[in-house]
C-alpha atoms as a PDB file:
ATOM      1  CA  UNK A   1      30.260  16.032  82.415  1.00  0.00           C
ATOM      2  CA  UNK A   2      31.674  12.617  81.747  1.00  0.00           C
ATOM      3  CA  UNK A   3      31.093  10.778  78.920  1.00  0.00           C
ATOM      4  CA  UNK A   4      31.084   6.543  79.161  1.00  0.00           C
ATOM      5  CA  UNK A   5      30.920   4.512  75.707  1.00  0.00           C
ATOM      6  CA  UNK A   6      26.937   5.413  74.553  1.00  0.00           C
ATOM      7  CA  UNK A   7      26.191   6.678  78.169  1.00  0.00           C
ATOM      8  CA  UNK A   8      26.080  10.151  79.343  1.00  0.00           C
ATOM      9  CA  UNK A   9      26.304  10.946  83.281  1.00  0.00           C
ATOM     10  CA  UNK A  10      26.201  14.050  85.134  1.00  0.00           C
ATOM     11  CA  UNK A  11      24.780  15.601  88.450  1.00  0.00           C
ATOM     12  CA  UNK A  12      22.856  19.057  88.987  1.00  0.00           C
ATOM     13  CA  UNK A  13      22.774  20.425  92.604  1.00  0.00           C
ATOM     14  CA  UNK A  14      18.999  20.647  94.011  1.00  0.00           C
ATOM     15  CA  UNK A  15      17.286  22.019  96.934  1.00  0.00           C
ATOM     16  CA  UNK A  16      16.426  19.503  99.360  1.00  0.00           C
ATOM     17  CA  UNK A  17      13.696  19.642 101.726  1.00  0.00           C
ATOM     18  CA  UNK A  18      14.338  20.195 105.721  1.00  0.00           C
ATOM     19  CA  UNK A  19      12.143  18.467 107.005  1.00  0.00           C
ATOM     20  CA  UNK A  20      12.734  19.554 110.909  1.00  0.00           C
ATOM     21  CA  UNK A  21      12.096  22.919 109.494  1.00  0.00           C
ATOM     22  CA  UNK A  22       8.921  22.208 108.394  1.00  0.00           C
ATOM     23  CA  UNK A  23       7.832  20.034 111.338  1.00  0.00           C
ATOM     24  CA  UNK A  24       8.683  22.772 114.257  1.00  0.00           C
ATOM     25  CA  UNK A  25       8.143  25.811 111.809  1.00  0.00           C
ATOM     26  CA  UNK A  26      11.054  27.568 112.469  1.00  0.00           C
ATOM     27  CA  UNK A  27      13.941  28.266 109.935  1.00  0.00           C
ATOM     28  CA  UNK A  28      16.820  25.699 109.970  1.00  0.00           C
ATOM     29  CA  UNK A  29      20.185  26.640 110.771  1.00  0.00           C
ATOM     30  CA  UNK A  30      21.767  24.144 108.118  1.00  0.00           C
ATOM     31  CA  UNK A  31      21.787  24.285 104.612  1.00  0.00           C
ATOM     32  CA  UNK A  32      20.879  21.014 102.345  1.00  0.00           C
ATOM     33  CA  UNK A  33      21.492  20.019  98.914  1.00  0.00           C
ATOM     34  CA  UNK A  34      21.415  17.012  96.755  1.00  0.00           C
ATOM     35  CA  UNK A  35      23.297  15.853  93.868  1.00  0.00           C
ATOM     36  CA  UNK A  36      21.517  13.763  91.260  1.00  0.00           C
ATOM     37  CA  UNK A  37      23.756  10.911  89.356  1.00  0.00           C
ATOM     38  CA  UNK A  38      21.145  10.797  85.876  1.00  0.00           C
ATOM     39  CA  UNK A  39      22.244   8.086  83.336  1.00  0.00           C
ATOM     40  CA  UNK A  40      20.796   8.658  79.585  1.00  0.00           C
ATOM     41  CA  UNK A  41      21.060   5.593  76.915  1.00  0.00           C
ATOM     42  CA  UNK A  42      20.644   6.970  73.452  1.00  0.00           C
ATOM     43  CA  UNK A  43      19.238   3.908  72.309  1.00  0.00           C
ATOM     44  CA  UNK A  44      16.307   3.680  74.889  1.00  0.00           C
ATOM     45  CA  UNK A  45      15.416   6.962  75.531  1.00  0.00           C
ATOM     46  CA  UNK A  46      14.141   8.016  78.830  1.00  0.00           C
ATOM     47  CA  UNK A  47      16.734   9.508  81.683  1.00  0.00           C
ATOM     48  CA  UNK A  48      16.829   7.360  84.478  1.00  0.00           C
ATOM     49  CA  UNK A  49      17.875   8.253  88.270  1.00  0.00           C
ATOM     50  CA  UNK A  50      21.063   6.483  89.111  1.00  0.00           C
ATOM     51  CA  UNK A  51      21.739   7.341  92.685  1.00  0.00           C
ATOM     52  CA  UNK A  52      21.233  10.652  94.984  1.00  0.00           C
ATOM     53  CA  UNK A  53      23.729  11.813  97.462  1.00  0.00           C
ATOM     54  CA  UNK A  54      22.764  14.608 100.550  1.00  0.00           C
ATOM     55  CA  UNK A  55      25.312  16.903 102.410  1.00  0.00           C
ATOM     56  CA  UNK A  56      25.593  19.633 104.834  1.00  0.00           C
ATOM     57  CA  UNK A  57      27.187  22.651 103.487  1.00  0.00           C
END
């Protein structure tokens, strides 16, 4: 966690969706995540989504 003047930033790792997997049902043979970038201003309120980054692992 990093913390910037009033902002706050941080990233959580998430499932993401495989989408081949889905389409063919059968079970992938890679593994997906995401990391969301949120940014939180104090002063306004609400979280907002700053950026999202996918990778293979």
């Amino acid at each position: 966690m990093f913390l910037y003047r009033d902002y706050e930033l941080w990233g959580e790792a998430v499932p993401l969706v495989d989408f081949s997997m889905l389409l063919t049902n059968r079970q992938s043979r890679e593994c997906m995540h995401t990391r969301i970038i949120l940014l939180s201003n104090p002063t306004s309120g609400p979280i907002k989504t700053l950026g999202i980054i996918a990778e293979k692992s």
